[in-house]
PDB file of N, CA and C in Angstrom:
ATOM      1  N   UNK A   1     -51.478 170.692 181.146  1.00  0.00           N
ATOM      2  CA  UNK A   1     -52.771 170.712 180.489  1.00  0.00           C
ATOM      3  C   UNK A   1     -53.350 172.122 180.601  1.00  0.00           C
ATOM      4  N   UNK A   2     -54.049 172.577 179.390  1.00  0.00           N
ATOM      5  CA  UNK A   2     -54.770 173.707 179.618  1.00  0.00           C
ATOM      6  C   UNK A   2     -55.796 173.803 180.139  1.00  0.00           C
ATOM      7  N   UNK A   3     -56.075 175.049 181.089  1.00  0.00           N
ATOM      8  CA  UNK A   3     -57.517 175.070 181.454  1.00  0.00           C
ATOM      9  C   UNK A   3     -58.136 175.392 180.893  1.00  0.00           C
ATOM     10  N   UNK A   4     -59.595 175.102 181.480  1.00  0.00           N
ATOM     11  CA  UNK A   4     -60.900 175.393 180.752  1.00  0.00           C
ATOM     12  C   UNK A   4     -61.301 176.677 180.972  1.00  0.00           C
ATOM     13  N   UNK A   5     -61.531 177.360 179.743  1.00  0.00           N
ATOM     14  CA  UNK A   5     -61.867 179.048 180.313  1.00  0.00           C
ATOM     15  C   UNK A   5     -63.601 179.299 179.874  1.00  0.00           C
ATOM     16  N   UNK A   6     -63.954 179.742 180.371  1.00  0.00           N
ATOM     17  CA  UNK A   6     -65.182 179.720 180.537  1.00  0.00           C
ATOM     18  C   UNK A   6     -65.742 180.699 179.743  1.00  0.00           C
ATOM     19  N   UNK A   7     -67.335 181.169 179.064  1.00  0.00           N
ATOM     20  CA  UNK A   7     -68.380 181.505 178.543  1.00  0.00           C
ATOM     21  C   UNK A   7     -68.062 182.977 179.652  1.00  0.00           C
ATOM     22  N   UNK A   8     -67.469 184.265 178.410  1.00  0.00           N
ATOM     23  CA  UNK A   8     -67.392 185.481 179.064  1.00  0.00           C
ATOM     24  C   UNK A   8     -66.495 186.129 179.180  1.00  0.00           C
ATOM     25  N   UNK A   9     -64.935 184.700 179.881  1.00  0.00           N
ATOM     26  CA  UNK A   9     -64.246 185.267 179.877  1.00  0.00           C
ATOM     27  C   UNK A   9     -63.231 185.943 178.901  1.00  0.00           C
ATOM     28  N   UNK A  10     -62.358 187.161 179.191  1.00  0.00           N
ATOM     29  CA  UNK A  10     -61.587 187.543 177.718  1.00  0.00           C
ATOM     30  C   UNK A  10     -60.543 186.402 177.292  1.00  0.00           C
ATOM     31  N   UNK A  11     -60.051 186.248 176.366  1.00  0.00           N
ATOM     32  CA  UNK A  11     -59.616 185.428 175.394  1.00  0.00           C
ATOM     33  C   UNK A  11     -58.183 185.695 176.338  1.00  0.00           C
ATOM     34  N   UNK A  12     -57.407 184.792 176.682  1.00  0.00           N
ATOM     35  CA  UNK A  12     -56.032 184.800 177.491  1.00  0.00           C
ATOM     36  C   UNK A  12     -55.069 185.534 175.799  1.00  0.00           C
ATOM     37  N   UNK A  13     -55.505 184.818 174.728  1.00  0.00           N
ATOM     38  CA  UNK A  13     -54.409 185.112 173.440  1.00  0.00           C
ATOM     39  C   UNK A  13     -55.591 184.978 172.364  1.00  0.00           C
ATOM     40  N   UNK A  14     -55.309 185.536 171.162  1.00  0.00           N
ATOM     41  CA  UNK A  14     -55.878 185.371 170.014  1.00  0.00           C
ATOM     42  C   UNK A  14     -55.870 184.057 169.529  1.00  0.00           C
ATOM     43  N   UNK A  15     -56.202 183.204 169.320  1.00  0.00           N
ATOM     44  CA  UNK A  15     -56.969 181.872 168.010  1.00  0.00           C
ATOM     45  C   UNK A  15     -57.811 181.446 167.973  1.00  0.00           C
ATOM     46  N   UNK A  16     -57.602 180.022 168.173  1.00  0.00           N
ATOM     47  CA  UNK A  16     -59.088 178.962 167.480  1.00  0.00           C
ATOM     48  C   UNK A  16     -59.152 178.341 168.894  1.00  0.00           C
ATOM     49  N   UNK A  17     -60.267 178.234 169.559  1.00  0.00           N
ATOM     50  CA  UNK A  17     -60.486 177.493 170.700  1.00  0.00           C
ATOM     51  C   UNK A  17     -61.731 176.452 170.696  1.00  0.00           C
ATOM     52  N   UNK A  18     -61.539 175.534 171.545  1.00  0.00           N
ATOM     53  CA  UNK A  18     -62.328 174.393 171.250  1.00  0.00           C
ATOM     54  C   UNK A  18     -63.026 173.673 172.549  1.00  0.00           C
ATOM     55  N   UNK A  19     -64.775 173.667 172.125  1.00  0.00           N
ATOM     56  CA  UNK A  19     -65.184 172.841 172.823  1.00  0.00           C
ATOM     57  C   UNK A  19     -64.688 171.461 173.200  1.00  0.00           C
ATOM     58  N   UNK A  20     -63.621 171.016 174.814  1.00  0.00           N
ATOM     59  CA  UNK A  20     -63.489 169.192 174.551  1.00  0.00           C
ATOM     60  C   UNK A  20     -64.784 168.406 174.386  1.00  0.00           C
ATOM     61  N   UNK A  21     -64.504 168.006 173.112  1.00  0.00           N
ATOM     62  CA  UNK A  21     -65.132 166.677 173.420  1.00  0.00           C
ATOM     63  C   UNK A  21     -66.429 166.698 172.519  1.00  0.00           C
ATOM     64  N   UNK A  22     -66.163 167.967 171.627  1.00  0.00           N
ATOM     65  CA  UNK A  22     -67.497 168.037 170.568  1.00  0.00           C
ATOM     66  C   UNK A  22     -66.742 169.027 169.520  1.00  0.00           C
ATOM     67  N   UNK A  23     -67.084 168.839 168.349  1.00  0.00           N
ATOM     68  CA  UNK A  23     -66.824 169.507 166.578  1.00  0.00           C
ATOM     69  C   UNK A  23     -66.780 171.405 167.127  1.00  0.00           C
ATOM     70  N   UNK A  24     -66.769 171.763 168.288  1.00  0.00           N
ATOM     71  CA  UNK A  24     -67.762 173.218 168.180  1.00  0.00           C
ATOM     72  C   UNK A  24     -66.083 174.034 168.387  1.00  0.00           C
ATOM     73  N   UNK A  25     -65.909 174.851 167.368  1.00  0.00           N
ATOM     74  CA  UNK A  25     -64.255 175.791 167.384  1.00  0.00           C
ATOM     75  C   UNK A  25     -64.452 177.085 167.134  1.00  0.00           C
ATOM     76  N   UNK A  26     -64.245 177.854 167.853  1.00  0.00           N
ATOM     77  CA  UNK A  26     -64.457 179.354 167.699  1.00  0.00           C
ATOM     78  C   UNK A  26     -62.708 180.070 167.003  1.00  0.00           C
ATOM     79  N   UNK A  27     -63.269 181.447 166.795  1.00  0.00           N
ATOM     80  CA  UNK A  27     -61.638 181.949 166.363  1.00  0.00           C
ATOM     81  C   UNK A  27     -62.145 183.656 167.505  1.00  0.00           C
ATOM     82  N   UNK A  28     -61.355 183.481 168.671  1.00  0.00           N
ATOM     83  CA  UNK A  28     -61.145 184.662 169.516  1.00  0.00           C
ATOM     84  C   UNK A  28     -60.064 185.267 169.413  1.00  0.00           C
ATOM     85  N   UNK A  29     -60.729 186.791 169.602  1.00  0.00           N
ATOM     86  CA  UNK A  29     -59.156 187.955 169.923  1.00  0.00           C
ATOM     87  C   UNK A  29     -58.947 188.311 171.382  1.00  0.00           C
ATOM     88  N   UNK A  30     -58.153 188.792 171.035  1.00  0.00           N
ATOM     89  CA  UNK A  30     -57.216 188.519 172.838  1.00  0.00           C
ATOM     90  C   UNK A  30     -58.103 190.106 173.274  1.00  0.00           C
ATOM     91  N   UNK A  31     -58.171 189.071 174.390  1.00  0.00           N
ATOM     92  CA  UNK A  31     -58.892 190.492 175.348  1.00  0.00           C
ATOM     93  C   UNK A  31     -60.409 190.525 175.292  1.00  0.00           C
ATOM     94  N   UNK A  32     -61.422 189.635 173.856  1.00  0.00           N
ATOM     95  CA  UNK A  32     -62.359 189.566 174.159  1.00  0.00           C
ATOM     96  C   UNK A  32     -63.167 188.583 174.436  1.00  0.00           C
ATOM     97  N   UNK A  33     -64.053 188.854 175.194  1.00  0.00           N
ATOM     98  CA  UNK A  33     -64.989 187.866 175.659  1.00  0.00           C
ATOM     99  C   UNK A  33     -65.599 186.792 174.927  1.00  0.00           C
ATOM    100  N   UNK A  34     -65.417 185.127 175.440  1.00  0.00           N
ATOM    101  CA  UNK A  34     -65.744 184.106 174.386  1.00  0.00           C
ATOM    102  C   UNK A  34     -66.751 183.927 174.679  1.00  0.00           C
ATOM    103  N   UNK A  35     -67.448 183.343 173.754  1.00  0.00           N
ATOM    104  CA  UNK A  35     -69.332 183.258 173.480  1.00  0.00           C
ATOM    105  C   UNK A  35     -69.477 182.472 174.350  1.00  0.00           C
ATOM    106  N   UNK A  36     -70.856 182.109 174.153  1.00  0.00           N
ATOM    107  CA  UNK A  36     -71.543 181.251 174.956  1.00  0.00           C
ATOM    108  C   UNK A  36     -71.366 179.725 174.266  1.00  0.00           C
ATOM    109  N   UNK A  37     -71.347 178.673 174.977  1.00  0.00           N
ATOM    110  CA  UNK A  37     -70.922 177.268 174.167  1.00  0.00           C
ATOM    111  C   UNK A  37     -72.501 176.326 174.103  1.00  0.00           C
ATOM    112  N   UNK A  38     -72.360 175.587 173.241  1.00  0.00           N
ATOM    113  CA  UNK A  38     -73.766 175.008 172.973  1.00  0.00           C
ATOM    114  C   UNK A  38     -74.260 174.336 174.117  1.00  0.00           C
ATOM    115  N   UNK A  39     -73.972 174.120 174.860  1.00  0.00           N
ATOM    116  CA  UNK A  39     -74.755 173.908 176.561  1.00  0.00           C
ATOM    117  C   UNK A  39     -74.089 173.740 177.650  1.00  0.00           C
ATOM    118  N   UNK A  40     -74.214 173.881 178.577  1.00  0.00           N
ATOM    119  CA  UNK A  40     -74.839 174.836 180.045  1.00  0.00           C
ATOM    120  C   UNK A  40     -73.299 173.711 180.675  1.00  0.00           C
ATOM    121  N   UNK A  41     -72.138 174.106 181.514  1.00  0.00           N
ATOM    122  CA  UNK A  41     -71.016 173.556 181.957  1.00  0.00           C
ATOM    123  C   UNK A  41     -69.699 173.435 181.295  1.00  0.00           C
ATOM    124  N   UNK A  42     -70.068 173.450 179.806  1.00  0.00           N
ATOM    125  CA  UNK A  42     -68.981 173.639 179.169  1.00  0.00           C
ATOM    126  C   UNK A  42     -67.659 174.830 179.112  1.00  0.00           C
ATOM    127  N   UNK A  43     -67.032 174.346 178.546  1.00  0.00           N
ATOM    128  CA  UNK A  43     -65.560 175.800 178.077  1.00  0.00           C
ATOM    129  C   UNK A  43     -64.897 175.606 177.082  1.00  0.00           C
ATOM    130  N   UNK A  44     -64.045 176.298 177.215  1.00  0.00           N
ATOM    131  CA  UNK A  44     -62.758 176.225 175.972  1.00  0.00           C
ATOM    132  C   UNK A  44     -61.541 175.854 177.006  1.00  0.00           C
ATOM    133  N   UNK A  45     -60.698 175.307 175.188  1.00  0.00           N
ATOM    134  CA  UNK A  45     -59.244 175.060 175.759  1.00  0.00           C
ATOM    135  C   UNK A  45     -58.467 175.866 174.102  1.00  0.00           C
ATOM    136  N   UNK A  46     -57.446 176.580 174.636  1.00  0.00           N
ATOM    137  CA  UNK A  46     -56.891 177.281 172.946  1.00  0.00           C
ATOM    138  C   UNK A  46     -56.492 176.140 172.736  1.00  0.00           C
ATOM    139  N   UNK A  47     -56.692 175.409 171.191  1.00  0.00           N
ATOM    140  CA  UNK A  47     -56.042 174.473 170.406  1.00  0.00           C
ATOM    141  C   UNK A  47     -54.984 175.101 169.558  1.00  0.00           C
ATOM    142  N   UNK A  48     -55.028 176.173 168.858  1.00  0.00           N
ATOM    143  CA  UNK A  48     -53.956 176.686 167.941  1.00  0.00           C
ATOM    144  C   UNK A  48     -54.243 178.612 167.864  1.00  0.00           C
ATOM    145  N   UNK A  49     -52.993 178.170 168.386  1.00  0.00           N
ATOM    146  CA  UNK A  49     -52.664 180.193 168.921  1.00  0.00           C
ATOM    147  C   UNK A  49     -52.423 180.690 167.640  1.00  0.00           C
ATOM    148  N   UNK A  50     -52.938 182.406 167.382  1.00  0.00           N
ATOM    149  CA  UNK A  50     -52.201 182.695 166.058  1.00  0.00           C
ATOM    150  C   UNK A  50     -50.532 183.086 166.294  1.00  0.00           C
ATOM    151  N   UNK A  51     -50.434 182.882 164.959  1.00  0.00           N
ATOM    152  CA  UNK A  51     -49.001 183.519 164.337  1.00  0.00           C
ATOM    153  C   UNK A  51     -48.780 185.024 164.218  1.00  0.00           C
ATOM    154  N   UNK A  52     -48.348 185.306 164.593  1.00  0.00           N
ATOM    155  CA  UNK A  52     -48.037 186.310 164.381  1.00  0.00           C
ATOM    156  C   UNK A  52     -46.754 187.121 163.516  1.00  0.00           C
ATOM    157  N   UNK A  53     -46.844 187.670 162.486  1.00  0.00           N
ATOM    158  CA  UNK A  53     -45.145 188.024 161.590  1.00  0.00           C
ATOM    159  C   UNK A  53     -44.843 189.612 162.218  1.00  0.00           C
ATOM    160  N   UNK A  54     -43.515 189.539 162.492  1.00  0.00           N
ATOM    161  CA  UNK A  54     -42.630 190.663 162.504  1.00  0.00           C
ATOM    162  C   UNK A  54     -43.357 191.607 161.797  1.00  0.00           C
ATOM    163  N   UNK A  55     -43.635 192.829 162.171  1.00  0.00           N
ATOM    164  CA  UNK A  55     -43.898 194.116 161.254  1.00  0.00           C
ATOM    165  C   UNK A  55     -42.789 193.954 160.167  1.00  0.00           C
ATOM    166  N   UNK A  56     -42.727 194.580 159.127  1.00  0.00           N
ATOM    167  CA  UNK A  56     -41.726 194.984 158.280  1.00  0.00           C
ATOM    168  C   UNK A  56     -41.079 193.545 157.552  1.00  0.00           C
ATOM    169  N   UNK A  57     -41.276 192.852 157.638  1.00  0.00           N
ATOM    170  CA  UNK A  57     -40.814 191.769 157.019  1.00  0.00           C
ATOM    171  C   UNK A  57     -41.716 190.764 156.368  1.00  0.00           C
TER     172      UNK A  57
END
């Protein structure tokens, strides 16, 4: 299971991360800091990492 990363910290990888347990999905880049979540205990879990394509192809 993934952990819950918390309001601040940098993004472990680039995608879409998601409040459990409520509609609320952000899209973070790796390395920066995820927002604040609509109230006070909550976090994220990455639901869908990006893709990434080969340069040159």
């Amino acid at each position: 299971m993934a952990q819950k990363l918390t309001p601040g910290t940098p993004a472990p990888e680039s995608g879409q991360y998601k409040v459990p347990g409520s509609k609320t999905e952000i899209t973070a880049v790796k390395g920066k800091p995820l927002p604040p979540t609509p109230k006070a205990g909550q976090g994220y879990k990455l639901v869908d990492p990006t893709k990434h394509k080969p340069k040159g192809k």
